[in-house]
C-alpha atoms as a PDB file:
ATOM      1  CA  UNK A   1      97.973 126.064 125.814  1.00  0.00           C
ATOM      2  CA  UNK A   2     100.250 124.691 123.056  1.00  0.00           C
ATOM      3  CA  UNK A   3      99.198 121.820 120.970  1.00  0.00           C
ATOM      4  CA  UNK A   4     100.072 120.480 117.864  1.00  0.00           C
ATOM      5  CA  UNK A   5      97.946 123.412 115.839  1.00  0.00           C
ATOM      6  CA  UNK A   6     100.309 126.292 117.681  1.00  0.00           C
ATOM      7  CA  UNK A   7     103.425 124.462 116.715  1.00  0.00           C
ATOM      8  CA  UNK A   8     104.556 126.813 114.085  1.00  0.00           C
ATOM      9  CA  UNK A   9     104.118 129.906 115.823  1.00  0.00           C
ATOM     10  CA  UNK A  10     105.889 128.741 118.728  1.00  0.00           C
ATOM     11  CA  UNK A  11     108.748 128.169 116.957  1.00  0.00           C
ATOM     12  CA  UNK A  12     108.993 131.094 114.964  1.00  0.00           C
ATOM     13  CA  UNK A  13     108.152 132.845 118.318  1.00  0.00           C
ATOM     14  CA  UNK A  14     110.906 131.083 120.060  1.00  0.00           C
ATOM     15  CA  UNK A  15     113.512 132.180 117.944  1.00  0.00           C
ATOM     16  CA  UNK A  16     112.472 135.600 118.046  1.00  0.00           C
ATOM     17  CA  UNK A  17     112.409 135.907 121.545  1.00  0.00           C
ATOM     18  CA  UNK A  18     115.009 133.382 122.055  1.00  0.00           C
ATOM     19  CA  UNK A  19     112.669 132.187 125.308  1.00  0.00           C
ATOM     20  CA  UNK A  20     112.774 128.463 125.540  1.00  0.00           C
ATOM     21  CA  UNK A  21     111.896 125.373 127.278  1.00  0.00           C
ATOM     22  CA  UNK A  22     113.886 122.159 128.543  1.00  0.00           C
ATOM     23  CA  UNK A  23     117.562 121.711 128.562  1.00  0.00           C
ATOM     24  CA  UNK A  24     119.041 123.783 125.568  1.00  0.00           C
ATOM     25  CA  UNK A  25     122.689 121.982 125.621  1.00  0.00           C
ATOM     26  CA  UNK A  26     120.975 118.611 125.683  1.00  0.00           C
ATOM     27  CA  UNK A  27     118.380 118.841 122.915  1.00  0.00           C
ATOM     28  CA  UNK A  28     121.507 120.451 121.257  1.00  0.00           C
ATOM     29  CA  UNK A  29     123.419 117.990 121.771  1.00  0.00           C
ATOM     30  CA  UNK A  30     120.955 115.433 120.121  1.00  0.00           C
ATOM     31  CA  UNK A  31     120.323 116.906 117.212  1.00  0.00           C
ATOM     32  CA  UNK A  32     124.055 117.187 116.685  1.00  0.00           C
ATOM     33  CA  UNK A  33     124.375 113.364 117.080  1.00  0.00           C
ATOM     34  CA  UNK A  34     121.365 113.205 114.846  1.00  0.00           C
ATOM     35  CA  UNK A  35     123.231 115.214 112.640  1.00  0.00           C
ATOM     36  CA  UNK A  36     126.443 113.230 112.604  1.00  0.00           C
ATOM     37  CA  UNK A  37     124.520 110.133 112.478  1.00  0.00           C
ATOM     38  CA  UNK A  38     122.941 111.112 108.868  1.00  0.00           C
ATOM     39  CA  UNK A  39     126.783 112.006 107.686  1.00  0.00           C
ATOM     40  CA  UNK A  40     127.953 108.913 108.548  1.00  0.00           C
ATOM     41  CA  UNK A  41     125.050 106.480 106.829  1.00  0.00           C
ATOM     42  CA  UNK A  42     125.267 109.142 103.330  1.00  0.00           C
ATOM     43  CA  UNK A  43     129.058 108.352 103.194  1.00  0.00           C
ATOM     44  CA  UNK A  44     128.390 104.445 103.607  1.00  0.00           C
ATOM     45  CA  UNK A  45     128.918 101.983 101.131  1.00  0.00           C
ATOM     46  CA  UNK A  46     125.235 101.443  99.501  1.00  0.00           C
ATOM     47  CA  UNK A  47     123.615  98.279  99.388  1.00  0.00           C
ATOM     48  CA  UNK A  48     121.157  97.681  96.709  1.00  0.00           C
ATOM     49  CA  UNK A  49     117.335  97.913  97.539  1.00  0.00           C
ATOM     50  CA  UNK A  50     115.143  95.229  95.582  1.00  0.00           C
ATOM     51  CA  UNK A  51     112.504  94.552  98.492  1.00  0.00           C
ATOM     52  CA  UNK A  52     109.194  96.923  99.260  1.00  0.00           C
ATOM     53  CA  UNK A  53     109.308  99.338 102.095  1.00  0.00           C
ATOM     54  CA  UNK A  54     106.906 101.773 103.257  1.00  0.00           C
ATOM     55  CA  UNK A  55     109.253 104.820 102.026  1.00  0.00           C
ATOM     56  CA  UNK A  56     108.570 103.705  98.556  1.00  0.00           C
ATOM     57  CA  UNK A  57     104.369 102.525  98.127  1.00  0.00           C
ATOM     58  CA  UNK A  58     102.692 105.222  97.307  1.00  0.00           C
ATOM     59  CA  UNK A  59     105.643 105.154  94.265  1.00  0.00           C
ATOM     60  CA  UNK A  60     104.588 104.339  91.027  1.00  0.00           C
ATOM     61  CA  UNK A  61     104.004 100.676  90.708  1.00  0.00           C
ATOM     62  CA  UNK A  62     105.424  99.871  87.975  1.00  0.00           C
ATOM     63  CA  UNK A  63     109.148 101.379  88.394  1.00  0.00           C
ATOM     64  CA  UNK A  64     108.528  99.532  92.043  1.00  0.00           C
ATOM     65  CA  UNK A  65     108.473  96.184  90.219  1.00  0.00           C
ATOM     66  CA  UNK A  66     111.644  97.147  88.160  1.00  0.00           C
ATOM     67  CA  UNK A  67     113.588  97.790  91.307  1.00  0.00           C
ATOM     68  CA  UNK A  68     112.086  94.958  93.202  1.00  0.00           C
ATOM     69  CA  UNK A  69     112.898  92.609  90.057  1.00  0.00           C
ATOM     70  CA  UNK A  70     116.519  93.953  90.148  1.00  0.00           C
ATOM     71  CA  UNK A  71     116.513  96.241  86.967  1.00  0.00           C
ATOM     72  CA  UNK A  72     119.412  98.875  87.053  1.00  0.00           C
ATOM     73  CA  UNK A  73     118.301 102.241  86.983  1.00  0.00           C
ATOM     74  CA  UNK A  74     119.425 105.901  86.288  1.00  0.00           C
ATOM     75  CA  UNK A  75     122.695 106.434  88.422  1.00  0.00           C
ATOM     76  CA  UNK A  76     121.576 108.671  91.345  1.00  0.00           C
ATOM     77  CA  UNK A  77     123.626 111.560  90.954  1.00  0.00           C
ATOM     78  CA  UNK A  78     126.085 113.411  94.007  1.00  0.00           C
ATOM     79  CA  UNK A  79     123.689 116.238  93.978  1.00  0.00           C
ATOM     80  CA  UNK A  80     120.535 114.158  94.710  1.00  0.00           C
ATOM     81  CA  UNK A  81     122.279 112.094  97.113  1.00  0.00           C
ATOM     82  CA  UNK A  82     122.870 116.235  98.994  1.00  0.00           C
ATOM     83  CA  UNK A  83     119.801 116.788  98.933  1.00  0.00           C
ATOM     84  CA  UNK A  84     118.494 113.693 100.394  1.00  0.00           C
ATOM     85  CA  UNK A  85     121.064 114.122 103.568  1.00  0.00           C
ATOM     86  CA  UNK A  86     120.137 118.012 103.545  1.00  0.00           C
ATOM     87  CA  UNK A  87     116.453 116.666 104.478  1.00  0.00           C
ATOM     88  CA  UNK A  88     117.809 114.403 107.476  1.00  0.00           C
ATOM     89  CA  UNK A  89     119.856 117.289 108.553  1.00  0.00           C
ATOM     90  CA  UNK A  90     116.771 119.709 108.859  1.00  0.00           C
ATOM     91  CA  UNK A  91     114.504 117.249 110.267  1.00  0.00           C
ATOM     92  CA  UNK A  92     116.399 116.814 113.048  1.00  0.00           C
ATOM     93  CA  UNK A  93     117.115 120.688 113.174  1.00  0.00           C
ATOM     94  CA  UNK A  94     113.332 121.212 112.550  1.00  0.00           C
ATOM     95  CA  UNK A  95     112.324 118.440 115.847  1.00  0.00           C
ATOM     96  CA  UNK A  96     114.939 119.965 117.920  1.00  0.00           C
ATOM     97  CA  UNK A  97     113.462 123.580 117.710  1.00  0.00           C
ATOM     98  CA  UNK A  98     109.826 122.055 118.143  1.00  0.00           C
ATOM     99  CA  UNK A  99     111.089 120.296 121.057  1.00  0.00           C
ATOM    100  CA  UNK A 100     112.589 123.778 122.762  1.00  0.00           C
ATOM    101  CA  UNK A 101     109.680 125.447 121.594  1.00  0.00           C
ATOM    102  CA  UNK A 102     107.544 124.008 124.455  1.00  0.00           C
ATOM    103  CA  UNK A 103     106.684 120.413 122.406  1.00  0.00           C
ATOM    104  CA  UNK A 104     106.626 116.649 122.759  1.00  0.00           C
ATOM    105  CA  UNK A 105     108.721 115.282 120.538  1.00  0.00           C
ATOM    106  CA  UNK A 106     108.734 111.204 120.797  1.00  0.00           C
ATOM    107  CA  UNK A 107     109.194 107.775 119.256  1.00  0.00           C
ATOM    108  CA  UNK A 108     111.408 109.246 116.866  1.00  0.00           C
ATOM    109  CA  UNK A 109     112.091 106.796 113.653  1.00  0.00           C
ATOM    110  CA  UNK A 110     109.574 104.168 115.589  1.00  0.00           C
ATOM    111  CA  UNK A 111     109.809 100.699 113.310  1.00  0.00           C
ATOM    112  CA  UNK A 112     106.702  99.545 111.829  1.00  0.00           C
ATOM    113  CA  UNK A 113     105.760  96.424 110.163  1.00  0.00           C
ATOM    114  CA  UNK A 114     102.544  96.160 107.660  1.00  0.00           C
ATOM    115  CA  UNK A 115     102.006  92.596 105.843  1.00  0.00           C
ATOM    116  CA  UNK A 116     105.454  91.860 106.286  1.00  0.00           C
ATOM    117  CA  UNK A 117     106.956  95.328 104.818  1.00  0.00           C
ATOM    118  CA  UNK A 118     108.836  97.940 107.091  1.00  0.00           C
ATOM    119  CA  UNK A 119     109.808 100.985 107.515  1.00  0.00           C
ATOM    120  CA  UNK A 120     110.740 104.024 109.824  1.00  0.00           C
ATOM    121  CA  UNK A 121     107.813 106.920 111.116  1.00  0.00           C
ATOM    122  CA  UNK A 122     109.195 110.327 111.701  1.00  0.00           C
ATOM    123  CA  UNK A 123     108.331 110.977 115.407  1.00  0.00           C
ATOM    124  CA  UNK A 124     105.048 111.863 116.950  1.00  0.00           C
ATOM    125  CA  UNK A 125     104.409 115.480 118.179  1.00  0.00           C
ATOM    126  CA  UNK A 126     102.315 116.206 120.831  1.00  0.00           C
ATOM    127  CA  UNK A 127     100.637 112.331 120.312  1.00  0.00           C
ATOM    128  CA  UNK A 128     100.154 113.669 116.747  1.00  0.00           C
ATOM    129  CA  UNK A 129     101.721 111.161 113.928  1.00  0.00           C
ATOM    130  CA  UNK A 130     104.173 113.405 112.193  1.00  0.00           C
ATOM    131  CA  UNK A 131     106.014 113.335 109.080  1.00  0.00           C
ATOM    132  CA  UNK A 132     108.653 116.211 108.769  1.00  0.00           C
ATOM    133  CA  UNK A 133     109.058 117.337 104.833  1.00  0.00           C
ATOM    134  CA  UNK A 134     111.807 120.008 103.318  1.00  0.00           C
ATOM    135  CA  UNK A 135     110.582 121.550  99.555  1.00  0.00           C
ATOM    136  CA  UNK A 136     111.150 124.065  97.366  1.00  0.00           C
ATOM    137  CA  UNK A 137     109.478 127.337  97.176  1.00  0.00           C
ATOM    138  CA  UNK A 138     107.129 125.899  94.413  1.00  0.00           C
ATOM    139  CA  UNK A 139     106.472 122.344  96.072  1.00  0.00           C
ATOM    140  CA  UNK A 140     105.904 124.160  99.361  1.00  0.00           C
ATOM    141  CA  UNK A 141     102.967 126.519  97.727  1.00  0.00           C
ATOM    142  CA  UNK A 142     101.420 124.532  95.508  1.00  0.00           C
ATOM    143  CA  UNK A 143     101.922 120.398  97.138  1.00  0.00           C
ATOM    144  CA  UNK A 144     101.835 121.249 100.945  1.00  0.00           C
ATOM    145  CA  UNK A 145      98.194 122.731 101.409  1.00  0.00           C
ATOM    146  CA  UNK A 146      96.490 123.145 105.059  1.00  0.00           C
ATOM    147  CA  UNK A 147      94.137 120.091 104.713  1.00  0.00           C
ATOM    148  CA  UNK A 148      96.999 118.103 103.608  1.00  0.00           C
ATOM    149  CA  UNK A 149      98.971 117.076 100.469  1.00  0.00           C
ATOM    150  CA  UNK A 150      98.081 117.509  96.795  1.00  0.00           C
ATOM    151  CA  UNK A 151      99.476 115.872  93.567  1.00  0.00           C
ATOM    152  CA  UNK A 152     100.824 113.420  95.461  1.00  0.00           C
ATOM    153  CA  UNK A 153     102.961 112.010  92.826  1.00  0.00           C
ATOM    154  CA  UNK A 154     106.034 110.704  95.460  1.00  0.00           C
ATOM    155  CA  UNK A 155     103.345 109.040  97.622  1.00  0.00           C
ATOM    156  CA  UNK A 156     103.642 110.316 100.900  1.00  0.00           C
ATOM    157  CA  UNK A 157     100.656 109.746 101.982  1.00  0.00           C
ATOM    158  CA  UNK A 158     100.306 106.438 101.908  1.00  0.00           C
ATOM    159  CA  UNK A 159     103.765 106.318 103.365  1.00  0.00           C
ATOM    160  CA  UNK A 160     102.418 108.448 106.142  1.00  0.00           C
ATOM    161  CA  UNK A 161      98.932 106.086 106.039  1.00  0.00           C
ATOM    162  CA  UNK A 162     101.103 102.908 106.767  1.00  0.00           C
ATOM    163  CA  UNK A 163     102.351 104.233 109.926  1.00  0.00           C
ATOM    164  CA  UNK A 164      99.027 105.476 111.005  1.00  0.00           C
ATOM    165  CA  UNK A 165      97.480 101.817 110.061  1.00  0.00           C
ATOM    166  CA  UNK A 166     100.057 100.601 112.759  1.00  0.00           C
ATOM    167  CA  UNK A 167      99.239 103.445 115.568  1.00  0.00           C
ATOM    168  CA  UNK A 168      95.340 103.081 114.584  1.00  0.00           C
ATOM    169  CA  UNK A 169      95.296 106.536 113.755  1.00  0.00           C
ATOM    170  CA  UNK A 170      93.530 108.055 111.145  1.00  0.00           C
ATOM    171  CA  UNK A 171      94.878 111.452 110.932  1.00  0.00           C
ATOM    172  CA  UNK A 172      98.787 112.354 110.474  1.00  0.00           C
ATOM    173  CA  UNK A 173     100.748 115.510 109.247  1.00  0.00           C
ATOM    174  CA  UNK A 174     103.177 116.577 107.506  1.00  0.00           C
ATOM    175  CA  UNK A 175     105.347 119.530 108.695  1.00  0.00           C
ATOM    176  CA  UNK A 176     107.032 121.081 105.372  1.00  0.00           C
ATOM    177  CA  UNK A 177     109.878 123.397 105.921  1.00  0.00           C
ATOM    178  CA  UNK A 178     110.629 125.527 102.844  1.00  0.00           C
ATOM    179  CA  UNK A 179     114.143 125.329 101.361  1.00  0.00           C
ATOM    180  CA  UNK A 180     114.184 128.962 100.098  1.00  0.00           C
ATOM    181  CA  UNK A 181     112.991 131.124 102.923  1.00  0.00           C
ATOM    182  CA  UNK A 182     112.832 128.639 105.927  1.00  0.00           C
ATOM    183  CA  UNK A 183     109.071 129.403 106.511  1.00  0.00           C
ATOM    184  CA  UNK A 184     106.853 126.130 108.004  1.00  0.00           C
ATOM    185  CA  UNK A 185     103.575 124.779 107.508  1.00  0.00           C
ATOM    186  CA  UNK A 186     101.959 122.180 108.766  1.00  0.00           C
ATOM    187  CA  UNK A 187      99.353 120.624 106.866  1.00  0.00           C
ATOM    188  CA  UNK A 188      96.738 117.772 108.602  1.00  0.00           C
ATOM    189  CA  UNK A 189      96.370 114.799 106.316  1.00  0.00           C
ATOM    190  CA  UNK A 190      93.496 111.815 106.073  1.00  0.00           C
ATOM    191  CA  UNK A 191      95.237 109.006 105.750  1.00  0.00           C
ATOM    192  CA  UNK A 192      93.599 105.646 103.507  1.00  0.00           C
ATOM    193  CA  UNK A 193      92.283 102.850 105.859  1.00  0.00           C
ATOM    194  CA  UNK A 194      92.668 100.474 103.426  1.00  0.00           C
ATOM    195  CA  UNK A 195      96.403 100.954 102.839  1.00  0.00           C
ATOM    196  CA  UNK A 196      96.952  97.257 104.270  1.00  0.00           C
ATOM    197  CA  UNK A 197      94.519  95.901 101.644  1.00  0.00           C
ATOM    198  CA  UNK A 198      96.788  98.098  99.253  1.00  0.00           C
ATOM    199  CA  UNK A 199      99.669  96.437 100.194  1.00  0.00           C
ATOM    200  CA  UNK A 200      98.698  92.964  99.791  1.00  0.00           C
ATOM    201  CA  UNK A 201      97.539  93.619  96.322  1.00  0.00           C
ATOM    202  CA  UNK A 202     101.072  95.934  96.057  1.00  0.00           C
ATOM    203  CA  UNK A 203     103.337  92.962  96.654  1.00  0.00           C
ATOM    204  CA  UNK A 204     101.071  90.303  94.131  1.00  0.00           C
ATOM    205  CA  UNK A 205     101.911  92.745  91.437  1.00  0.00           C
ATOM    206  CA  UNK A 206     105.612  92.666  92.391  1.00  0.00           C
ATOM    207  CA  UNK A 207     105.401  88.747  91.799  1.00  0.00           C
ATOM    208  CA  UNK A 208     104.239  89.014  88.785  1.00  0.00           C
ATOM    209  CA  UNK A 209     106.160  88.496  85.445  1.00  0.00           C
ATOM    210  CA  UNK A 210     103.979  91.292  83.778  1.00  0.00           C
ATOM    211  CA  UNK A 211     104.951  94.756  84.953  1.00  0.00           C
ATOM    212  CA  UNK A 212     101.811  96.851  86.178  1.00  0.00           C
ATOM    213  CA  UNK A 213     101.078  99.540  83.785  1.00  0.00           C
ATOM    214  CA  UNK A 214     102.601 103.026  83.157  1.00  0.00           C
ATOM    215  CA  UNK A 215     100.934 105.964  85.244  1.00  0.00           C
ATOM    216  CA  UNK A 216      97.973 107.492  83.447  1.00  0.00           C
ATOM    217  CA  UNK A 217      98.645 110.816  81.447  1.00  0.00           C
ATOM    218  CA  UNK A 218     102.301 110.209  81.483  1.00  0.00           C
ATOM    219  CA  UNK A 219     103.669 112.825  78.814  1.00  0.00           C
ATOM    220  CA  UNK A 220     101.942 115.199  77.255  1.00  0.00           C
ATOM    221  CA  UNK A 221     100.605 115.570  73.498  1.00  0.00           C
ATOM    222  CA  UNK A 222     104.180 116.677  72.504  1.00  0.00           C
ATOM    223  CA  UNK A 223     105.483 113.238  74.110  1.00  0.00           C
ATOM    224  CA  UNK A 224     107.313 115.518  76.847  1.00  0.00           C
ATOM    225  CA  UNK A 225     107.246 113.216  80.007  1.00  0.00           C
ATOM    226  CA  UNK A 226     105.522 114.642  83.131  1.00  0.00           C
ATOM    227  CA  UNK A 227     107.727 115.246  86.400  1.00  0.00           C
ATOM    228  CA  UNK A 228     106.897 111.999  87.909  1.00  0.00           C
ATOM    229  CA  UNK A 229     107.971 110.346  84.932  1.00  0.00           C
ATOM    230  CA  UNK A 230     111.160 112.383  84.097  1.00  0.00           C
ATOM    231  CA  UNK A 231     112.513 111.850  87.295  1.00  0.00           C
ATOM    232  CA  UNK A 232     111.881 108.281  87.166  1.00  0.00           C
ATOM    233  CA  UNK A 233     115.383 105.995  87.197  1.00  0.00           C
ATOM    234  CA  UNK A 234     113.510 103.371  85.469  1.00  0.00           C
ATOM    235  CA  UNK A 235     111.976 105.788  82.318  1.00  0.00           C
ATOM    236  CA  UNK A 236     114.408 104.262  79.311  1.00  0.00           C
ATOM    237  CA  UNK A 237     113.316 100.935  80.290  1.00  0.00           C
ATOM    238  CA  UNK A 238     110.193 101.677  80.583  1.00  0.00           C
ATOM    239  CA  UNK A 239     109.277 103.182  77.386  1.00  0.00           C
ATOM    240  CA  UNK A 240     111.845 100.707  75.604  1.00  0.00           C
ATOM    241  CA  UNK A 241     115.154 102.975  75.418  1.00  0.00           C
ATOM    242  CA  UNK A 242     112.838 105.142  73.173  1.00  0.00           C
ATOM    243  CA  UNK A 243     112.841 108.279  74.718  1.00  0.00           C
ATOM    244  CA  UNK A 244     114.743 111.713  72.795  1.00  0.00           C
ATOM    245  CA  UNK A 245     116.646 113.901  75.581  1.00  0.00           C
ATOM    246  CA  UNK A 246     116.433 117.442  74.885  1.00  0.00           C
ATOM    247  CA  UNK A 247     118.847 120.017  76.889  1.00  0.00           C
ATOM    248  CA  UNK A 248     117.208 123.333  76.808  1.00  0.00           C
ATOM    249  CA  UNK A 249     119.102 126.994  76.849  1.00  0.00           C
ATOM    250  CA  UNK A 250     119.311 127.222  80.362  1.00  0.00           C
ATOM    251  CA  UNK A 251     120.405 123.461  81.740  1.00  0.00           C
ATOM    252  CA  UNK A 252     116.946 121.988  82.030  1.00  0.00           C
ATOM    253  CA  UNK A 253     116.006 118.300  80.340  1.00  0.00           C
ATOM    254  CA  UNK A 254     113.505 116.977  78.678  1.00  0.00           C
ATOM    255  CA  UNK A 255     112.527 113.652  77.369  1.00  0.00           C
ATOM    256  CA  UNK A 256     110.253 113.127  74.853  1.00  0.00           C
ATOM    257  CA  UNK A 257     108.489 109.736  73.917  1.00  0.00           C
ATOM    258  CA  UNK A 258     106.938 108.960  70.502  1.00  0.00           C
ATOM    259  CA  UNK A 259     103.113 109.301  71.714  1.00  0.00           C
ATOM    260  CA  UNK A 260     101.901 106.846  68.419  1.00  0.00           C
ATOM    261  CA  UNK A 261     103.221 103.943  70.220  1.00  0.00           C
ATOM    262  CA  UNK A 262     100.671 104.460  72.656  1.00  0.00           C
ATOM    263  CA  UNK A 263     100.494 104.364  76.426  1.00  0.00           C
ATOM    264  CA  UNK A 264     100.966 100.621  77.797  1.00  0.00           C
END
C-alpha cells in the first residue's frame, strides 16, 4: 500500500520503470501551467514587502522589523532571483511525479490566515501537510535529516508550524530534492503549538521603535559573520555600516565586524 512514507521510492521506481498512474498528458499539462505561471510572476514588476507573512517568521526578528519598518536592503541580485524561480519550477515538477507515482496530491498553495498574517501551504500529500524544499548537496546532508530539519536558520519550520496551527495538525514534512544529483528525502517534522502565541508577540516587536536584538553568536571571534548573518540584506544597517568585505582567491565574501563593539 503506498502512503506518504513510500513516496520516495515510488517515484524513483516510477521513473525507472516508467509504470504510472492517472492521466499522464493531464498532470503534464498542469505542471506545465504551473510552470508558466512561476515565469510569468518572476518577470513581474515587484512590489515592495513591508508587512509579516508566514514565508518570513521563523526569519530573524530583527532584519523582520527593518523590512517591516521600510529600511532598504541589499539589492537581491539576478542570480538569487534564478534560484528562487528554479525552486517553483521543481516543486511543481517534484508534485507532478508524486502525483503519477500513485499519490494524492491536494490543496495545493491552500491560503491560511494566523492572527491576521497570511500566507500560502505547499499542498498536502496523502492528507500529510507538505512542504516541498530544493538544496544543495551540503544543505541536503547536513539541514534535511529524517526526523526533520536542523539549524534551522531560514525558519521553515515555523513556516511549516503556521500552516499546521491552521489544519490542527501537529506533524508536517518537508520533501527536499537535491540540486546536485536530484536524489529526495523526506524528512517528518514536529511542528511548535505555540507558533500563534509566537506570532502575537512577533508582530508587538514589529511595533516597536526599538529593533529586537541581533541573533546570538552572530560572527565568530575573528568578527567573520555567520551564514545567516552574511546573507542578511539588512547586515550594514545592522551593525552600523561597520562591517569590512573581504573577497577571497576564489570569488567567495566575507564580512567581518569589529567584535569590541560588542553584540547588541
Amino acid at each position: 500500500m503506498k502512503t506518504i512514507n513510500t513516496l520516495v521510492n515510488d517515484v524513483y521506481n516510477m521513473m525507472h520503470t516508467q509504470e504510472y498512474e492517472g492521466d499522464l498528458q493531464k498532470i503534464a499539462d498542469t505542471v506545465g501551467k504551473e510552470v508558466s505561471e512561476s515565469i510569468v510572476t518572476a518577470l513581474t514588476p515587484r512590489e515592495k514587502q513591508t508587512g509579516l507573512r508566514m514565508s518570513g517568521i521563523g526569519r530573524c526578528e530583527r532584519a523582520q522589523w527593518y523590512q517591516y519598518k521600510g529600511y532598504e536592503g541589499e539589492e537581491i541580485e539576478g542570480r538569487v532571483y534564478l534560484t528562487f524561480l528554479t525552486g517553483h519550477v521543481m516543486e511543481s515538477v517534484v508534485l507532478g511525479l508524486a502525483e503519477l507515482a500513485g499519490h494524492k496530491v491536494t490543496n495545493k498553495q491552500e491560503k491560511h490566515t494566523i492572527e491576521e498574517i497570511n500566507g500560502s501551504q505547499d499542498c498536502c500529500i496523502d492528507g500529510e501537510l507538505v512542504d516541498v524544499k530544493t538544496a544543495s548537496k551540503y544543505s541536503f546532508e547536513t539541514k534535511f535529516k529524517d526526523e526533520g530539519i536542523k539549524d534551522d536558520m531560514f525558519g521553515y519550520i515555523k513556516q511549516l508550524s503556521a500552516y499546521g496551527k491552521s489544519n490542527n495538525k501537529e506533524t508536517g514534512y518537508f520533501l527536499a530534492l537535491n540540486k546536485n544529483n536530484s536524489e529526495l528525502k523526506l524528512c517528518k517534522q514536529e511542528l511548535e503549538k505555540d507558533i500563534d502565541t509566537y506570532i502575537i508577540d512577533l508582530k508587538k516587536k514589529m511595533e516597536s521603535d526599538t529593533p529586537p536584538m541581533r541573533v546570538a553568536n552572530a560572527y565568530t571571534k575573528s568578527g567573520a559573520l555567520k551564514m545567516q548573518c552574511a546573507f542578511c540584506g539588512y547586515k550594514d544597517v545592522c551593525y552600523d555600516n561597520s562591517l569590512r568585505k573581504v573577497v577571497s582567491s576564489n570569488g567567495f565574501t566575507n564580512y567581518y565586524y569589529d567584535v569590541d563593539k560588542g553584540n547588541f
